[in-house]
N, C-alpha and C. Protein backbone atom coordinates (compact mmCIF):
# COMPACT_ATOMS: atom_id res chain seq x y z
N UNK A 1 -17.90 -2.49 12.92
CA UNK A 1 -17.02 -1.88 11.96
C UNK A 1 -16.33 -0.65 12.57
N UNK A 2 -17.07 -0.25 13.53
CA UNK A 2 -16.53 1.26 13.74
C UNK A 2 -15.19 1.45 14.82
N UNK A 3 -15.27 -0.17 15.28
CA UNK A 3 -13.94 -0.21 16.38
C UNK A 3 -12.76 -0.88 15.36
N UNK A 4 -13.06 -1.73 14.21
CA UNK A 4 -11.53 -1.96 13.08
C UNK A 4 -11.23 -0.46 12.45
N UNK A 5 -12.75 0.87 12.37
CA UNK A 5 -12.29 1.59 11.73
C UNK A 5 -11.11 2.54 12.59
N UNK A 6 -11.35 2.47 14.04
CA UNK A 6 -10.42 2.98 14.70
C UNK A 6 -9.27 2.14 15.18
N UNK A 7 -9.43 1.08 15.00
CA UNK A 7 -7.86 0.41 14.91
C UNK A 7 -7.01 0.49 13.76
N UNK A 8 -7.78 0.57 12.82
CA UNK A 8 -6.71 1.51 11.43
C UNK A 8 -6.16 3.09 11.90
N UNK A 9 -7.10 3.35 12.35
CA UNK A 9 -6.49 4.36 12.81
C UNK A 9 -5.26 4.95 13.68
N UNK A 10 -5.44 4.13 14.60
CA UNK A 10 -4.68 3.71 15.71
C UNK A 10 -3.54 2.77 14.97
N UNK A 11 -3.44 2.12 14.24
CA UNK A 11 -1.90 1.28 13.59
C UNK A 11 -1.34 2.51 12.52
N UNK A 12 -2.05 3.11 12.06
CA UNK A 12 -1.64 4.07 11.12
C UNK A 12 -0.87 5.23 11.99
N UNK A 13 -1.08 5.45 12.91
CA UNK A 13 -0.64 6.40 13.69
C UNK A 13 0.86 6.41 14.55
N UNK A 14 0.72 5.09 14.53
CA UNK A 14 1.85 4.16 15.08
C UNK A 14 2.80 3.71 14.46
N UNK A 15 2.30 3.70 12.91
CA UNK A 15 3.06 3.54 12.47
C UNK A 15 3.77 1.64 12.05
N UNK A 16 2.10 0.82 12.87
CA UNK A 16 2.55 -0.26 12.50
C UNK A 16 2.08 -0.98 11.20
N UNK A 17 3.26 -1.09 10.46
CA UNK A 17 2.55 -1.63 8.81
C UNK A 17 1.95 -2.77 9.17
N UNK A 18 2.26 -4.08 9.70
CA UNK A 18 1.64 -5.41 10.17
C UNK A 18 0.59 -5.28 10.98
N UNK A 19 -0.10 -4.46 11.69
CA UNK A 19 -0.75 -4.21 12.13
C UNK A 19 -2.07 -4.24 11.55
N UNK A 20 -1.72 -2.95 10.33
CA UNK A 20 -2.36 -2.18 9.44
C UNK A 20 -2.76 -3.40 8.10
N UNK A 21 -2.11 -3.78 8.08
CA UNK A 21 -2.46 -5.24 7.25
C UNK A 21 -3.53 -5.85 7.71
N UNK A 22 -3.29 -6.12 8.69
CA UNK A 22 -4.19 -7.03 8.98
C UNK A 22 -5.51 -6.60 9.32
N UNK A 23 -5.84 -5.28 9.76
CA UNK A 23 -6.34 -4.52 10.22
C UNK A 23 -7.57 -4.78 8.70
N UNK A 24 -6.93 -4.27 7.75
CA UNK A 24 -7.44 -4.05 6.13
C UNK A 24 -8.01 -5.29 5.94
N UNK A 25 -6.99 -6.21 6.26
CA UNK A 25 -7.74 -7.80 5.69
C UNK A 25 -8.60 -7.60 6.70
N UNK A 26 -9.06 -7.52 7.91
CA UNK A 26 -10.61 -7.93 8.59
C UNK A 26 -11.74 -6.99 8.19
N UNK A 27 -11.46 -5.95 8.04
CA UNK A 27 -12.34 -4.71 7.37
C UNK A 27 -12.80 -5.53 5.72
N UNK A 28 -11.96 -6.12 5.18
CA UNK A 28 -12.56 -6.33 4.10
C UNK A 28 -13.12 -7.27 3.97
N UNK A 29 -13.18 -8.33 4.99
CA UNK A 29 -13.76 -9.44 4.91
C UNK A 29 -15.43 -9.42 5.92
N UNK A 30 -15.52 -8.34 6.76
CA UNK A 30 -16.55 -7.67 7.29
C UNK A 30 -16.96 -7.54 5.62
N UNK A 31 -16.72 -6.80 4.76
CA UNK A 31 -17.66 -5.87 3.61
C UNK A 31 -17.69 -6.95 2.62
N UNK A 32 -16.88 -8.22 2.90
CA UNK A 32 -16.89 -9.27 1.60
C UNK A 32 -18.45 -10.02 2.28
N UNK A 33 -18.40 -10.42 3.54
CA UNK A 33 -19.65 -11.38 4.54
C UNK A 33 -21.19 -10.81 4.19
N UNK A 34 -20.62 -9.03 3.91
CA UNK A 34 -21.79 -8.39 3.73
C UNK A 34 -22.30 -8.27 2.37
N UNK A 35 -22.00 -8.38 1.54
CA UNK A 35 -21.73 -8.91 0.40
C UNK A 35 -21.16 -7.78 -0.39
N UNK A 36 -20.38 -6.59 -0.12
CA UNK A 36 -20.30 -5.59 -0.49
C UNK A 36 -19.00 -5.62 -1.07
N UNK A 37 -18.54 -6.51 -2.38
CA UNK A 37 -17.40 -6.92 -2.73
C UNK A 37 -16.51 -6.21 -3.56
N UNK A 38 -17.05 -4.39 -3.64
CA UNK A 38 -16.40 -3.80 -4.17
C UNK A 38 -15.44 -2.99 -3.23
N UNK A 39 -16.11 -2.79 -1.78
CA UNK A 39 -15.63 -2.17 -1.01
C UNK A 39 -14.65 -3.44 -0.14
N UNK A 40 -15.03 -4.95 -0.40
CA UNK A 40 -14.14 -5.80 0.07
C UNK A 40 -12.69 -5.99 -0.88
N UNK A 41 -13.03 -5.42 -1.72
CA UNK A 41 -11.57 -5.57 -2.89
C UNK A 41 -10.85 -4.51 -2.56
N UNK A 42 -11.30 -3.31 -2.58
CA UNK A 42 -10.67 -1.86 -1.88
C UNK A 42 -9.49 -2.34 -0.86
N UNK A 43 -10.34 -2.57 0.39
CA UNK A 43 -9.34 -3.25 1.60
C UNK A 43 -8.50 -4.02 1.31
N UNK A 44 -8.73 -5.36 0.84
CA UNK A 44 -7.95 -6.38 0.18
C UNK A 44 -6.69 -5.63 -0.59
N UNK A 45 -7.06 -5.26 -1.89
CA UNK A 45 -5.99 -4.41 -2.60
C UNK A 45 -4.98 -3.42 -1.69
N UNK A 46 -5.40 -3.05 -1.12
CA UNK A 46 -4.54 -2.26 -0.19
C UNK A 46 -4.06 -2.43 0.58
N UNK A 47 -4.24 -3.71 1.38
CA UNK A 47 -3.76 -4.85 2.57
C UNK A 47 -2.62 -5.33 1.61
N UNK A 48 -2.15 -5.77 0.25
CA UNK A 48 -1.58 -6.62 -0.30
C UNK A 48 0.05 -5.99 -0.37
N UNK A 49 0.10 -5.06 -0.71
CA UNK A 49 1.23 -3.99 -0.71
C UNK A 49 2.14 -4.14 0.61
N UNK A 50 0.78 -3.86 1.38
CA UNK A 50 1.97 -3.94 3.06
C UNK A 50 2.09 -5.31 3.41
N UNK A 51 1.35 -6.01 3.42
CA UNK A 51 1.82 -7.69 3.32
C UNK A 51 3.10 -8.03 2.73
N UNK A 52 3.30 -7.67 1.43
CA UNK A 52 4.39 -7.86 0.57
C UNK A 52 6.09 -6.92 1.08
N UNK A 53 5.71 -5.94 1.60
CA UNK A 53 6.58 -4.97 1.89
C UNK A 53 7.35 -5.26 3.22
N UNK A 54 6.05 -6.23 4.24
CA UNK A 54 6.61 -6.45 5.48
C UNK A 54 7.42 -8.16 5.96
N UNK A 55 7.22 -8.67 4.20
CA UNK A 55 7.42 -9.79 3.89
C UNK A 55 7.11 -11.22 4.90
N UNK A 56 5.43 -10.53 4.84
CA UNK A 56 4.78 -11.54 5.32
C UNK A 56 4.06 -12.76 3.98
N UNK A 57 4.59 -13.65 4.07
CA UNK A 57 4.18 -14.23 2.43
C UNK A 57 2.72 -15.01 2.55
N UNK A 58 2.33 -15.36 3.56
CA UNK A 58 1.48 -16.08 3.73
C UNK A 58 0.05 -15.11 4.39
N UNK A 59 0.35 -13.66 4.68
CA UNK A 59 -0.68 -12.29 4.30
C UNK A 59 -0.83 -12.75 3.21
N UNK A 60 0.36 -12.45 2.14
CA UNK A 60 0.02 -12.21 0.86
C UNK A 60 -0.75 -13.48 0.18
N UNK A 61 -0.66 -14.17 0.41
CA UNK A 61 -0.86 -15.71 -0.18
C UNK A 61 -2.36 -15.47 0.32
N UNK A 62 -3.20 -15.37 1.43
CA UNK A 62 -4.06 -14.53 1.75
C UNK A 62 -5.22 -14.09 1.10
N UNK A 63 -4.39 -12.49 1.16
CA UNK A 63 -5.19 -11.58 0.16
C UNK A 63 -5.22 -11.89 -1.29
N UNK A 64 -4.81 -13.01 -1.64
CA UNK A 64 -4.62 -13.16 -3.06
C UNK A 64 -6.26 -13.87 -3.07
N UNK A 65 -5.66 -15.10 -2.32
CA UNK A 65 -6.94 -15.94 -2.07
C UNK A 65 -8.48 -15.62 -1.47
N UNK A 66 -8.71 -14.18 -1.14
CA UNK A 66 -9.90 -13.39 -1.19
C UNK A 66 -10.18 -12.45 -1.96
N UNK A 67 -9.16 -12.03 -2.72
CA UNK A 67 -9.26 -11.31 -3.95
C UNK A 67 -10.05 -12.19 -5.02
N UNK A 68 -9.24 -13.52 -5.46
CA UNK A 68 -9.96 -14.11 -6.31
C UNK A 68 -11.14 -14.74 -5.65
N UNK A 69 -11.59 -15.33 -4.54
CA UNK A 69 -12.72 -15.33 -3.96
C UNK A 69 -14.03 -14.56 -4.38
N UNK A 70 -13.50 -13.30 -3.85
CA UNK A 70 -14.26 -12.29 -4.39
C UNK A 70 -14.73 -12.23 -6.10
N UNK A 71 -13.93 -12.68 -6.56
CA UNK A 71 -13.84 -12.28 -8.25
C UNK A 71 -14.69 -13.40 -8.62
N UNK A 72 -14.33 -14.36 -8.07
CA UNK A 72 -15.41 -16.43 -8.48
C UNK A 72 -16.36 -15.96 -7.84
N UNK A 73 -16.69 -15.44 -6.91
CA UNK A 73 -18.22 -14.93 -6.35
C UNK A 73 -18.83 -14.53 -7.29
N UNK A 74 -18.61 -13.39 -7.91
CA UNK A 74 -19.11 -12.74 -8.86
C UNK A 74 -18.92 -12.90 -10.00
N UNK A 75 -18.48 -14.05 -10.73
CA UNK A 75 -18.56 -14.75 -11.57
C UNK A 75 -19.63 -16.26 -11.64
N UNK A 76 -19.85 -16.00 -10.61
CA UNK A 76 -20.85 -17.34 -10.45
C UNK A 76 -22.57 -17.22 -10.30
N UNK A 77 -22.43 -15.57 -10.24
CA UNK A 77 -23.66 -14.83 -10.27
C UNK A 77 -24.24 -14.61 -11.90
């Protein structure tokens, strides 16, 4: 975790939004594996914006599809 946490860092700095996307979607899917699906929605939610902005549709299509992932997980509990 601690080398995606410095590649956010490092795309943020740079200034690359696609980067930074994607960056968010692997961070959150690290905390979704772990089962930590509040802190995997965090990432997700916040990955979705720059997906949409950098009009990557198939990010977005994506994060949609681990968002609700996340949500049927915990509905099935």
């Amino acid at each position: 975790m601690k080398f995606y946490n410095e590649a956010l860092l490092l795309m943020r700095a740079v200034r690359d939004t696609q980067g930074e996307a994607y960056t968010l979607d692997f961070i959150g899917g690290v905390y979704s594996a772990l089962g930590e699906k509040e802190k995997a929605l965090k990432f997700y939610n916040e990955s979705l914006p720059l997906f949409s902005a950098i009009g990557d549709k198939s990010g977005e299509a994506r994060m949609l599809a681990c968002i609700d992932a996340v949500y049927s997980e915990s509905d099935e509990k």
